[in-house]
N, C-alpha and C. Protein backbone atom coordinates (compact mmCIF):
# COMPACT_ATOMS: atom_id res chain seq x y z
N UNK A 1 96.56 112.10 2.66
CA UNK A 1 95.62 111.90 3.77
C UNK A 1 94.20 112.01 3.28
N UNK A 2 93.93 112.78 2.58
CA UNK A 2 92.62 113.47 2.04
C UNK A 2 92.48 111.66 0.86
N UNK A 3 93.30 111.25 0.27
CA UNK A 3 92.43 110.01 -0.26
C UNK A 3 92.35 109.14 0.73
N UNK A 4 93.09 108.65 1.58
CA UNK A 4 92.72 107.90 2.58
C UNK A 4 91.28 108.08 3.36
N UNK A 5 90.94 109.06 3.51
CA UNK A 5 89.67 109.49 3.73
C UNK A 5 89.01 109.09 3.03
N UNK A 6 88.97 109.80 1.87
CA UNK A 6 88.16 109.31 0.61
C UNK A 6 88.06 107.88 0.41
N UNK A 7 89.09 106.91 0.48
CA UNK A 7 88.82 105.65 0.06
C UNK A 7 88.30 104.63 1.51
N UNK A 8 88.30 105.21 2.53
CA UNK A 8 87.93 104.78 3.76
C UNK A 8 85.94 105.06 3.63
N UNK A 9 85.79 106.43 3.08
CA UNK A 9 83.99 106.57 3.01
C UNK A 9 83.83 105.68 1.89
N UNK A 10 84.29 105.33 0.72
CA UNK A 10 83.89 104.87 -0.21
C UNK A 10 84.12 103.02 -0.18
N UNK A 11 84.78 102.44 1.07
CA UNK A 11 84.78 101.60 1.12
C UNK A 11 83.78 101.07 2.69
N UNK A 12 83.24 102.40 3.14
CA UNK A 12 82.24 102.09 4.16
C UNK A 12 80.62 102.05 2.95
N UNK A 13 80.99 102.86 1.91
CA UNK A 13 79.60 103.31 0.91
C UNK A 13 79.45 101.54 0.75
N UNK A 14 80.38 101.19 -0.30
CA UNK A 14 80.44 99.67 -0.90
C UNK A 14 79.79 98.44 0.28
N UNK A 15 80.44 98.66 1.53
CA UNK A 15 80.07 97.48 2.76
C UNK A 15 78.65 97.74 3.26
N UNK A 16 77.82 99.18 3.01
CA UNK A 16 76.33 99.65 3.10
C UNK A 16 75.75 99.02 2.29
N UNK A 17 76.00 98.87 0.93
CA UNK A 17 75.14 98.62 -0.20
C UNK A 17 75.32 97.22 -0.07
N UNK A 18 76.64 96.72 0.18
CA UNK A 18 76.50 94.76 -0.01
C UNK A 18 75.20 94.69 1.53
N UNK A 19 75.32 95.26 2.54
CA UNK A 19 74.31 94.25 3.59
C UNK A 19 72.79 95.03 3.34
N UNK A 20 72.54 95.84 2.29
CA UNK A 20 71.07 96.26 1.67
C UNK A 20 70.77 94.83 0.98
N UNK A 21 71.93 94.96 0.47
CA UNK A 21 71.73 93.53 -0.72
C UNK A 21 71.17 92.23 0.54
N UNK A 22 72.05 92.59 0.94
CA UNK A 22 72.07 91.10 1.64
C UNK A 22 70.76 90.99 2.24
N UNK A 23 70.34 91.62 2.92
CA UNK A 23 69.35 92.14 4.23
C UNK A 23 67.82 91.56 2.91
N UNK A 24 68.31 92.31 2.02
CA UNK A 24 67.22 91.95 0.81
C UNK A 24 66.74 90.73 0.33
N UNK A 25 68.15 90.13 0.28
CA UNK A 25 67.92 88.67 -0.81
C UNK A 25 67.50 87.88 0.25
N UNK A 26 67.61 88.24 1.86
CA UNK A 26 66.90 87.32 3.33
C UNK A 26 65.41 87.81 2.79
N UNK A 27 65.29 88.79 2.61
CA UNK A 27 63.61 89.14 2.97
C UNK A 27 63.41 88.47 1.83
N UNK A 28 63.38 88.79 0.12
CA UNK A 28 62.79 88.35 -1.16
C UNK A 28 62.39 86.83 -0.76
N UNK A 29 63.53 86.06 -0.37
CA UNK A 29 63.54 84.78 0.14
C UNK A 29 62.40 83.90 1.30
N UNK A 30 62.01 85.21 2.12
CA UNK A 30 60.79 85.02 2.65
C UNK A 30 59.42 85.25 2.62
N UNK A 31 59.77 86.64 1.65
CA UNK A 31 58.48 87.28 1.72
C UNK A 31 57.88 86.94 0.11
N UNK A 32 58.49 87.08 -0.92
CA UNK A 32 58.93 87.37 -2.67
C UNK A 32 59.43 88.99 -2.10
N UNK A 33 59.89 88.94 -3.63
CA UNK A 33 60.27 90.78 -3.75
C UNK A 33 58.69 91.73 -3.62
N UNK A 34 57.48 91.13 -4.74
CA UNK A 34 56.38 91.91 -4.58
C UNK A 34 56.04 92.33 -2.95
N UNK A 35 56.30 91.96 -2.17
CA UNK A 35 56.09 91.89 -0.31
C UNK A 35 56.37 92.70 0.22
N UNK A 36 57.90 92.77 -0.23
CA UNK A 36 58.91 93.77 0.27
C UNK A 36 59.32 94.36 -0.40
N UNK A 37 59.25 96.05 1.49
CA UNK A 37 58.97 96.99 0.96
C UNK A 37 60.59 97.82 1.34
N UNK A 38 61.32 98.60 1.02
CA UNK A 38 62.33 99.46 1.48
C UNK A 38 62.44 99.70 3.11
N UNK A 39 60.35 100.03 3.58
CA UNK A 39 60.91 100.06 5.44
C UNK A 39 61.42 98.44 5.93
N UNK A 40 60.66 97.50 5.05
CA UNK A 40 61.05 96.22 5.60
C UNK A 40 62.94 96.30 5.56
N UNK A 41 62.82 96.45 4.91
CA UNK A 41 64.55 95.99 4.50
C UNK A 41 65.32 96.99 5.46
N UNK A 42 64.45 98.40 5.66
CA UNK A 42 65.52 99.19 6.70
C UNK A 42 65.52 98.48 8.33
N UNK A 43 64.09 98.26 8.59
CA UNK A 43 64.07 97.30 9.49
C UNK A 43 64.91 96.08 10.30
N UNK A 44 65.00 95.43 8.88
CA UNK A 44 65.76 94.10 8.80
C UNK A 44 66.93 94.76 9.18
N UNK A 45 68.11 95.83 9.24
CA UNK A 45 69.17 95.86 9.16
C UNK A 45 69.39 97.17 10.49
N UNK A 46 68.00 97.60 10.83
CA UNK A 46 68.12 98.24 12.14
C UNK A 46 68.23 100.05 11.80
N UNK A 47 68.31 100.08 10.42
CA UNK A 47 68.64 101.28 10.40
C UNK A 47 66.97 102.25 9.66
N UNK A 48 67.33 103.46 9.64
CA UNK A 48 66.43 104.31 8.91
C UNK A 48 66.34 103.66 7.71
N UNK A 49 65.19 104.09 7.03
CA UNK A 49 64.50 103.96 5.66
C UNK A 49 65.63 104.81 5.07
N UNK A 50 66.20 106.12 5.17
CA UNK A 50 66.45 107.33 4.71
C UNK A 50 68.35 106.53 4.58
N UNK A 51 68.82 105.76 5.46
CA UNK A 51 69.55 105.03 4.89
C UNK A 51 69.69 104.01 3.89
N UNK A 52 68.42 103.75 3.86
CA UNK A 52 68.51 102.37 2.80
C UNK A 52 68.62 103.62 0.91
N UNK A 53 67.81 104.60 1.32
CA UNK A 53 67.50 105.16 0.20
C UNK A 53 69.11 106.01 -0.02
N UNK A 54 69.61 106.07 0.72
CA UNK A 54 71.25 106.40 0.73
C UNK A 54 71.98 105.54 -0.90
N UNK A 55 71.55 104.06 -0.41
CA UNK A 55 72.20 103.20 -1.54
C UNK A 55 71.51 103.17 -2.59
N UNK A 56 70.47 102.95 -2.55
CA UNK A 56 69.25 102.82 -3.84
C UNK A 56 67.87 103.75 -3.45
N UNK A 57 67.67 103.50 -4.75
CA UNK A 57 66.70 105.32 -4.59
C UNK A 57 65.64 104.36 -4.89
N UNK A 58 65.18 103.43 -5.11
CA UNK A 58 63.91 102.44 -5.60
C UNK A 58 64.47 100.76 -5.02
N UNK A 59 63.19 100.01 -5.13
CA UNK A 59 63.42 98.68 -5.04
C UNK A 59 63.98 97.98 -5.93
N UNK A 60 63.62 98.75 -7.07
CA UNK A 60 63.55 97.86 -8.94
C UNK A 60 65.54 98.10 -8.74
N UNK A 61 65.99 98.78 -7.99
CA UNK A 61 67.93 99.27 -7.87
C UNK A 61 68.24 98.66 -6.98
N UNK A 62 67.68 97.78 -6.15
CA UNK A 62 68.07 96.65 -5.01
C UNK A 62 67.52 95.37 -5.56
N UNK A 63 66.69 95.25 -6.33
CA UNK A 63 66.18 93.89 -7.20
C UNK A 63 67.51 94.25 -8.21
N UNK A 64 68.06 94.85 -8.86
CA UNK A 64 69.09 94.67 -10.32
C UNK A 64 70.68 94.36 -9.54
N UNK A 65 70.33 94.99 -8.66
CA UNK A 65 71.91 95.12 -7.89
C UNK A 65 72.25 93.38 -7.14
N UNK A 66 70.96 92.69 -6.72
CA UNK A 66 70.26 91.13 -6.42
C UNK A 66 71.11 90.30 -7.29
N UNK A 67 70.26 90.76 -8.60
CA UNK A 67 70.30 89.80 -10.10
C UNK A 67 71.50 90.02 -10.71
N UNK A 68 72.74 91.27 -10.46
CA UNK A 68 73.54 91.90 -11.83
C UNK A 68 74.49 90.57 -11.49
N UNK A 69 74.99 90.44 -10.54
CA UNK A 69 76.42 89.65 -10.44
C UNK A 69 76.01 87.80 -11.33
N UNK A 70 74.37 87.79 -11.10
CA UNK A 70 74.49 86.19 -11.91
C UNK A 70 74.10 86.91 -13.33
N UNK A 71 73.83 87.58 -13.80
CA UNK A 71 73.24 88.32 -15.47
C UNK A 71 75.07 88.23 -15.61
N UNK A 72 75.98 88.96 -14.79
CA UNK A 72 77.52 89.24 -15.09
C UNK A 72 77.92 87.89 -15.74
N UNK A 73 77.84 87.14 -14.71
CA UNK A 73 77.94 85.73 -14.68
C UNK A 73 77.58 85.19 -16.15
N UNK A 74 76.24 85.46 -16.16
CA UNK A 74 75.42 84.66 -17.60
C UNK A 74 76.43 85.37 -18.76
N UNK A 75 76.91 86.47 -18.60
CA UNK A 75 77.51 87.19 -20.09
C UNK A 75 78.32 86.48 -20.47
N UNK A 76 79.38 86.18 -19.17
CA UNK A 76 81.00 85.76 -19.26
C UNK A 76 80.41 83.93 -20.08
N UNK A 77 79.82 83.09 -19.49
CA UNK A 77 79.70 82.00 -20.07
C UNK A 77 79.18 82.41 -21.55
N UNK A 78 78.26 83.06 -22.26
CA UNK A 78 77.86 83.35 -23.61
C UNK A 78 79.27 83.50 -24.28
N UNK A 79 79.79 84.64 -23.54
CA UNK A 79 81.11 85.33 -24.22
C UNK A 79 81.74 84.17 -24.61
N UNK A 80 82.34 82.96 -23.41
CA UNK A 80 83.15 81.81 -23.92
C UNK A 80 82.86 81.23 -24.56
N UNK A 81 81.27 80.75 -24.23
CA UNK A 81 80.79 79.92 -25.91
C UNK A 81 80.78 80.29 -26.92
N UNK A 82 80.57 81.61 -27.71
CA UNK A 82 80.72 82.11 -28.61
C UNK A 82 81.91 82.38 -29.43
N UNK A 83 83.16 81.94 -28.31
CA UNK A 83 84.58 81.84 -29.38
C UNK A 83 84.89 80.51 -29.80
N UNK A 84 84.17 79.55 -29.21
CA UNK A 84 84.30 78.36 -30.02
C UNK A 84 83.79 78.34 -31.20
N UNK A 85 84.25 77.61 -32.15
CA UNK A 85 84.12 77.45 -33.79
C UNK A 85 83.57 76.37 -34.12
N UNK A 86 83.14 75.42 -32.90
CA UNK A 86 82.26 74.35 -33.65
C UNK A 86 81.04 74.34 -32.90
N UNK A 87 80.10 73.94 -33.66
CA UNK A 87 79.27 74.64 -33.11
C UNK A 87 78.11 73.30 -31.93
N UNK A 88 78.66 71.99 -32.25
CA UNK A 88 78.82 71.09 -31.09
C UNK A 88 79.42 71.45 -30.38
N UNK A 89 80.49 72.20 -29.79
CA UNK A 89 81.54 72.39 -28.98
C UNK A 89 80.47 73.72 -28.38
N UNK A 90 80.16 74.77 -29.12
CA UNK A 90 79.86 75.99 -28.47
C UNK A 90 78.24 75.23 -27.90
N UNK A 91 77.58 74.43 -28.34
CA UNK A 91 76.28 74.00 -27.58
C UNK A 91 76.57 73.62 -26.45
N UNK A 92 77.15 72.97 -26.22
CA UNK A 92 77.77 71.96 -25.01
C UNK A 92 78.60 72.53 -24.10
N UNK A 93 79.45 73.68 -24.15
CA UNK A 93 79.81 74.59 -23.41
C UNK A 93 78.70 75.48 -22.94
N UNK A 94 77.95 75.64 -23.07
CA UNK A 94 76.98 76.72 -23.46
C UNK A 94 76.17 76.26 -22.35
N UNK A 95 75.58 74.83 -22.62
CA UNK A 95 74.87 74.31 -21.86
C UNK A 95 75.44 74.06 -20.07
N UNK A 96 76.73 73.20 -20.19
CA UNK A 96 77.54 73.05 -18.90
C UNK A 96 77.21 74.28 -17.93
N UNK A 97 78.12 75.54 -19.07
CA UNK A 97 77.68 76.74 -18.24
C UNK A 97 76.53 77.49 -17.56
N UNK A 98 75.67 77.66 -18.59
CA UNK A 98 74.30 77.41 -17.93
C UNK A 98 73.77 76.83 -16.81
N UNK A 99 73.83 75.35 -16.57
CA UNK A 99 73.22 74.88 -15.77
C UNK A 99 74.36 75.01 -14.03
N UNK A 100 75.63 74.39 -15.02
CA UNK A 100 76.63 74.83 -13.48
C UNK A 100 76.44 76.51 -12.86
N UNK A 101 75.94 77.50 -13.58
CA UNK A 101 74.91 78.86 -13.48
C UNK A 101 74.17 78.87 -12.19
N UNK A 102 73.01 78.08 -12.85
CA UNK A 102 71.97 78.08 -11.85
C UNK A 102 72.50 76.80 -10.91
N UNK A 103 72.59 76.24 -10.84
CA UNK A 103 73.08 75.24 -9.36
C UNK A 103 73.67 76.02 -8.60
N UNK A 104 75.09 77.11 -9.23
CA UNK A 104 75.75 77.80 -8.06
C UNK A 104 74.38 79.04 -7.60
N UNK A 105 73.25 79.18 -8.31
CA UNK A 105 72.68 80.28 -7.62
C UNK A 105 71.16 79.73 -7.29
N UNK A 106 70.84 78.59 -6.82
CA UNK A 106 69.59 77.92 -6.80
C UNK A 106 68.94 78.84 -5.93
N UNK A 107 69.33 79.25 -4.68
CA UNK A 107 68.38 80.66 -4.07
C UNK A 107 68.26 81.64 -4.99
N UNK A 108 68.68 81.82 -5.53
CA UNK A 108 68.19 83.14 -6.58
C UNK A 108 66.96 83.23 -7.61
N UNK A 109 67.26 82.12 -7.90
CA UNK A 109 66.43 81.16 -9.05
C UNK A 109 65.17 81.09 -8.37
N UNK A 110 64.87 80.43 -6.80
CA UNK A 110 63.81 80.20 -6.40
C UNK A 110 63.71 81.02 -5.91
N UNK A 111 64.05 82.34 -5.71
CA UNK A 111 63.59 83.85 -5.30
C UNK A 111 62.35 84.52 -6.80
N UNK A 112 63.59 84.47 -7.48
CA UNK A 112 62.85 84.85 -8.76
C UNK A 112 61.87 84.71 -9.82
N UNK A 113 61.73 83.09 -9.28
CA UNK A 113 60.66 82.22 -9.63
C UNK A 113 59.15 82.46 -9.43
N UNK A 114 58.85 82.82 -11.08
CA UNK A 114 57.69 83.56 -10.88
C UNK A 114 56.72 84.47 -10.28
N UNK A 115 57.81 85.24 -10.22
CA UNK A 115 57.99 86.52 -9.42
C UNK A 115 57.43 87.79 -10.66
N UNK A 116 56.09 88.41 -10.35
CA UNK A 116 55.53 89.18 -11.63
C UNK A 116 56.59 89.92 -11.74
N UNK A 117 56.98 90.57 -10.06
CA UNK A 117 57.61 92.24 -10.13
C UNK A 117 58.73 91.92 -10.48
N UNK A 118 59.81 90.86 -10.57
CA UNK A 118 60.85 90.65 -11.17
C UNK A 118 60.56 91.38 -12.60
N UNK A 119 59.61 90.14 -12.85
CA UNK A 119 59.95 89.99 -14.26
C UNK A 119 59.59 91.45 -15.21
N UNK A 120 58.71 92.36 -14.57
CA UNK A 120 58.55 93.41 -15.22
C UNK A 120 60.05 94.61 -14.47
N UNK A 121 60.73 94.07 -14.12
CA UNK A 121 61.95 94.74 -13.71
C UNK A 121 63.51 94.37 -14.75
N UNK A 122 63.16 92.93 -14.66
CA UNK A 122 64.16 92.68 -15.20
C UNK A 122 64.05 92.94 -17.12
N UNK A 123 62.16 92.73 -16.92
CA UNK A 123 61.83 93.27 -18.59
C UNK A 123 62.46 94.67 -19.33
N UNK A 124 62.83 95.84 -18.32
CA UNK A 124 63.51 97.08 -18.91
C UNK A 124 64.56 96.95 -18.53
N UNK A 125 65.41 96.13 -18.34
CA UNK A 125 66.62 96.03 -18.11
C UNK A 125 67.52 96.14 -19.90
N UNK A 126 67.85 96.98 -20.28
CA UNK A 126 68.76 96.98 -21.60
C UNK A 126 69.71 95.64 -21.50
N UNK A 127 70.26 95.24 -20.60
CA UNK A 127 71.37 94.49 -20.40
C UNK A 127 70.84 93.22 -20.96
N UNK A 128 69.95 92.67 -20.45
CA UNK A 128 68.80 91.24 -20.64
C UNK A 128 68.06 90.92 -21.94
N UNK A 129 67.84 91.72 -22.31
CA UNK A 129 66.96 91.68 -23.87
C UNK A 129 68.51 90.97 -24.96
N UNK A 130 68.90 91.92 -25.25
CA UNK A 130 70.42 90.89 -26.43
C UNK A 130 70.84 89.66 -25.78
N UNK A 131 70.79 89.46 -24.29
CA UNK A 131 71.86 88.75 -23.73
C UNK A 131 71.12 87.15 -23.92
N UNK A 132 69.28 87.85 -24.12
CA UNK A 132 68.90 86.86 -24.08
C UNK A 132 68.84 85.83 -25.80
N UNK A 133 69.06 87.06 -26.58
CA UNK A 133 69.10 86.61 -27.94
C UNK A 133 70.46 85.88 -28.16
N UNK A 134 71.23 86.26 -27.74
CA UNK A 134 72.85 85.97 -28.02
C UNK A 134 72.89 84.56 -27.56
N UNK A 135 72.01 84.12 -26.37
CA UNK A 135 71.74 82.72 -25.80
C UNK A 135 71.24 81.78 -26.54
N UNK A 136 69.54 82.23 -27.32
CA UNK A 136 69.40 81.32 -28.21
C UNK A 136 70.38 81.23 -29.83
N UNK A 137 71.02 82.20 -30.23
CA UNK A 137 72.00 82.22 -31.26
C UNK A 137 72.98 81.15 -30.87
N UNK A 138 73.10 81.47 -30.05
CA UNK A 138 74.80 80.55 -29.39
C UNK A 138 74.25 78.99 -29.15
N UNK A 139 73.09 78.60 -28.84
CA UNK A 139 72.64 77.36 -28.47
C UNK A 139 72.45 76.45 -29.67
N UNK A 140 72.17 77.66 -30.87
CA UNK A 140 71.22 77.14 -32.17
C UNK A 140 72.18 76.83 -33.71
N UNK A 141 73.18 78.19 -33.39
CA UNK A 141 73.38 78.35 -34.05
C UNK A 141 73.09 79.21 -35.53
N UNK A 142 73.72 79.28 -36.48
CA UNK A 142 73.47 79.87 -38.04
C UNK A 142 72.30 79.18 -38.39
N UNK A 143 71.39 79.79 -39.25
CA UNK A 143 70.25 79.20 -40.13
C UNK A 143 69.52 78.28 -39.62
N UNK A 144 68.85 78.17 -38.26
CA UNK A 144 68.28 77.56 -37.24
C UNK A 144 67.09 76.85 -38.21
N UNK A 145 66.50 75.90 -37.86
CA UNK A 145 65.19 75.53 -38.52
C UNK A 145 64.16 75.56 -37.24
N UNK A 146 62.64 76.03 -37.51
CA UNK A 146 61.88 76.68 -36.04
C UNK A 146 62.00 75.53 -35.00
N UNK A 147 62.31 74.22 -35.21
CA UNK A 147 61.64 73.50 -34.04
C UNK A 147 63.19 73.51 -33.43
N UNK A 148 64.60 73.83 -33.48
CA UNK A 148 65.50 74.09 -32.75
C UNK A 148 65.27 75.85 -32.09
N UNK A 149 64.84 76.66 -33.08
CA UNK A 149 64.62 77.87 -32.13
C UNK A 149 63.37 77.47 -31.31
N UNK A 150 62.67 76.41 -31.20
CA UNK A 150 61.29 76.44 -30.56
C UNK A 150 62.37 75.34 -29.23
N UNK A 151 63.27 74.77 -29.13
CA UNK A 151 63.78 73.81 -28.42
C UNK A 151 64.56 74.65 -27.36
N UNK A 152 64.90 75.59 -28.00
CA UNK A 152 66.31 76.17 -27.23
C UNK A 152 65.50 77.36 -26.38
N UNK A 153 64.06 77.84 -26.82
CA UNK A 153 63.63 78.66 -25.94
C UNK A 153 62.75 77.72 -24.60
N UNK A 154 62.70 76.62 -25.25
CA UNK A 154 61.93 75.66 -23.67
C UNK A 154 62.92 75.69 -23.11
N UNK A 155 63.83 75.22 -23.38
CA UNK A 155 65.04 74.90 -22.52
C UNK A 155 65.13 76.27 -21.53
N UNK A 156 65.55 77.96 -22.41
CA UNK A 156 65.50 78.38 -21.85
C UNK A 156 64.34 78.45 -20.15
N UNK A 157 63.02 78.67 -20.85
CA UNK A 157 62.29 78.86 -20.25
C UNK A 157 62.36 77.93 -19.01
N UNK A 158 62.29 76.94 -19.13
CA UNK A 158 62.46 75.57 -18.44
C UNK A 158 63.28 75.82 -16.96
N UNK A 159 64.86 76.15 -17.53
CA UNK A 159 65.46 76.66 -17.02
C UNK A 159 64.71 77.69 -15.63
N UNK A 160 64.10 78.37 -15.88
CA UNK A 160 63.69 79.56 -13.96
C UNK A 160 62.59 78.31 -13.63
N UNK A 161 62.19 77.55 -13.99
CA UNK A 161 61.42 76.99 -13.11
C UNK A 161 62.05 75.66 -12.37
N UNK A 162 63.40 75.36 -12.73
CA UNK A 162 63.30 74.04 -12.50
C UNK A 162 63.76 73.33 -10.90
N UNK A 163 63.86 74.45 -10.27
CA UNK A 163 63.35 74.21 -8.94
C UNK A 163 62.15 74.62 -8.17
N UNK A 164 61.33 74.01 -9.09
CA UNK A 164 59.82 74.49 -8.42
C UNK A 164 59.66 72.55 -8.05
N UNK A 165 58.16 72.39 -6.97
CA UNK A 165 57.96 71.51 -6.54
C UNK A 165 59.02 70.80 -5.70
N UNK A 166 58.98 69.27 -5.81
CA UNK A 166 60.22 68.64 -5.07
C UNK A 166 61.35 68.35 -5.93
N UNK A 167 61.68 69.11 -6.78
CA UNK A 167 62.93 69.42 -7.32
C UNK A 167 63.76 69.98 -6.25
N UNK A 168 63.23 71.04 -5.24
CA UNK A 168 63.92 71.77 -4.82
C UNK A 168 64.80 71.16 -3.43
N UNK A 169 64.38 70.02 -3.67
CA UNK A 169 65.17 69.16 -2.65
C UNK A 169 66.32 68.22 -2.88
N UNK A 170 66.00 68.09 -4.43
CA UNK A 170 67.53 67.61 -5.30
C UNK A 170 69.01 67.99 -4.82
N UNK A 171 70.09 66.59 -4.67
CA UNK A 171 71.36 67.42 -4.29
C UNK A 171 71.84 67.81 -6.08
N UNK A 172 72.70 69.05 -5.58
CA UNK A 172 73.44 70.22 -6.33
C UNK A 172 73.63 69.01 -7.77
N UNK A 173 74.60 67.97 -7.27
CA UNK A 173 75.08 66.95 -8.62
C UNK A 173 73.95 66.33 -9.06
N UNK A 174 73.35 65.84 -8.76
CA UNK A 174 72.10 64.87 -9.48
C UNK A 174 71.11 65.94 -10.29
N UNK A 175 70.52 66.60 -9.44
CA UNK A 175 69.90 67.94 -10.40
C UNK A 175 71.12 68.51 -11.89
N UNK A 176 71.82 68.95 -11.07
CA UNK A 176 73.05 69.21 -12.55
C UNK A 176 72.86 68.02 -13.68
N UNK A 177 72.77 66.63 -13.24
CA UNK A 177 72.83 65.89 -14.35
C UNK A 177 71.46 65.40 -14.76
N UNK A 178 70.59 65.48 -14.00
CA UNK A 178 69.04 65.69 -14.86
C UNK A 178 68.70 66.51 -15.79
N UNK A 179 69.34 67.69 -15.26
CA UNK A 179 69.36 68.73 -16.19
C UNK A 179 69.99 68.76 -17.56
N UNK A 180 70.96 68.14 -17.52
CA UNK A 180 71.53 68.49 -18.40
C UNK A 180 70.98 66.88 -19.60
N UNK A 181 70.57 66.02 -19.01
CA UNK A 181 70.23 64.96 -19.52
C UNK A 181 68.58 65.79 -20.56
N UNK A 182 67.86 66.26 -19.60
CA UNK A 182 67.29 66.83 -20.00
C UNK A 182 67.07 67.83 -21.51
N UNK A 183 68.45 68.71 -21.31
CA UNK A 183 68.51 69.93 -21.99
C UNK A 183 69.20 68.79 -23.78
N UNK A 184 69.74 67.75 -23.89
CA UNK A 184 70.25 67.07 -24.81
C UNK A 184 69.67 66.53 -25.34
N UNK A 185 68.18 66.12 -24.80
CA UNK A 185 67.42 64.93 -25.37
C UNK A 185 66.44 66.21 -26.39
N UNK A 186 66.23 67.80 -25.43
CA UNK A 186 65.35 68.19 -26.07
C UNK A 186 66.13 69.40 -27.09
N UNK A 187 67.45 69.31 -27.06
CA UNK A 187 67.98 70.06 -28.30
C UNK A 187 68.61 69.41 -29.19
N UNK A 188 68.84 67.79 -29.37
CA UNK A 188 69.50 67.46 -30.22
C UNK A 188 68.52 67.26 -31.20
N UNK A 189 69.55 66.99 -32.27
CA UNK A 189 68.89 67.54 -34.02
C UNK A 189 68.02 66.58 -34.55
N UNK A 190 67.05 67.13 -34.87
CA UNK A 190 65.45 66.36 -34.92
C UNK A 190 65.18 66.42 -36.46
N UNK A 191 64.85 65.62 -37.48
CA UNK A 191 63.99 65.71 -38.28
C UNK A 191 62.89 67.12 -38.44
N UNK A 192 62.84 68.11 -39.48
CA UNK A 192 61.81 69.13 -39.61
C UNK A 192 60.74 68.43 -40.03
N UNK A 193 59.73 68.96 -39.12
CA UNK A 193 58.44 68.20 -39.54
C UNK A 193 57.85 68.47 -41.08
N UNK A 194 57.01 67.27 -41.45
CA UNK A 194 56.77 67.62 -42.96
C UNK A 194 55.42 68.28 -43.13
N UNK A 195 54.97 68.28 -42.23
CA UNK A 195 53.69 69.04 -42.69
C UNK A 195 52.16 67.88 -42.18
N UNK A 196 52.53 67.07 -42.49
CA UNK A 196 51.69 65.30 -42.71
C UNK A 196 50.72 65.28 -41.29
N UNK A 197 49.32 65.58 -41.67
CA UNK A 197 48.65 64.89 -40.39
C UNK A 197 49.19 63.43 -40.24
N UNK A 198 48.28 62.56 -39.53
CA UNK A 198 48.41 61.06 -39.26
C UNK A 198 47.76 60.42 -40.32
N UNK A 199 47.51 58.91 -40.30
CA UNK A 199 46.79 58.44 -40.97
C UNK A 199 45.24 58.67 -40.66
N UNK A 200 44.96 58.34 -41.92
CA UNK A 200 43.39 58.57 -42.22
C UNK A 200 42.56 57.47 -41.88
């Protein structure tokens, strides 16, 4: 009886913290995250501040708790590309995943989108720093030459913005295949430059 209890509070704890989340990713979505504040979000959901701080003791723990399930997400696709052995095969997986990524999370993307306080949130995140190296490794490959590590970080970069402007009105498939038209033209294997101004 006594776990039934127990797993009855701990499955009311879990259904608190998903509609913080939730209540959150409505406001970020309207306001940015910099906007909103913890009373907003207790607001939004009707309850005390002193409940919201129940689930998370800061914003920067309702912004990670936002982001963890697509970062989860981003690992599991690295993880798969990285057991492939060719390393055409692991680009191209790599990439699919990626972009089929952000299409399934395009609100997130345009939440996060150039968002300072994100980004100095998600900057001490331990989890994000390797995950992000392991991305350009896996894209590039062994013994990279700079203008593929200089390719694979636009791409990255490229990537959080690319529903800014009237992109963001693109359907789900056509964006997917711009994108990815995109991401091929500017990582496939290029000549290293020689050094050579133009003619004289």
């Amino acid at each position: 009886m006594a776990m039934t209890t127990l797993d009855a509070a701990t499955h009311r704890a879990g259904a608190g913290r998903e509609k913080v989340v939730a209540a959150a990713l409505d406001l970020f979505a309207e306001r940015g995250v910099s906007a909103t504040s913890l009373q907003m979000i207790a607001d939004r959901l009707g309850v005390t501040k002193a409940a919201v701080y129940y689930h998370f003791k800061a914003k920067r723990d309702i912004v990670l708790a936002v982001v963890r399930p697509a970062l989860a997400e981003l690992g599991s696709v690295v993880e798969d590309a990285e057991r492939e052995r060719s390393q055409a095969v692991r680009t191209e997986q790599l990439l699919v995943g990626l972009v089929d990524l952000l299409i399934r999370n395009r609100r997130l993307y345009a939440i996060l989108e150039g968002d300072l306080a994100v980004a100095q949130i998600l900057a001490t995140d331990p989890l994000l720093a390797p995950l992000g190296e392991r991305l350009v490794d896996a894209l590039v490959g062994p013994d990279p030459d700079p203008g593929q590590i200089v390719a694979a970080n636009l791409f990255l970069a490229g990537l959080k913005s690319v529903g800014a402007g009237g992109a963001a009105d693109i359907p789900d498939a056509e964006l997917r295949g711009y994108i990815l038209d995109c991401a091929h033209r500017l990582l496939r294997r290029r000549r290293q430059p020689t050094g050579r101004s133009g003619p004289s």
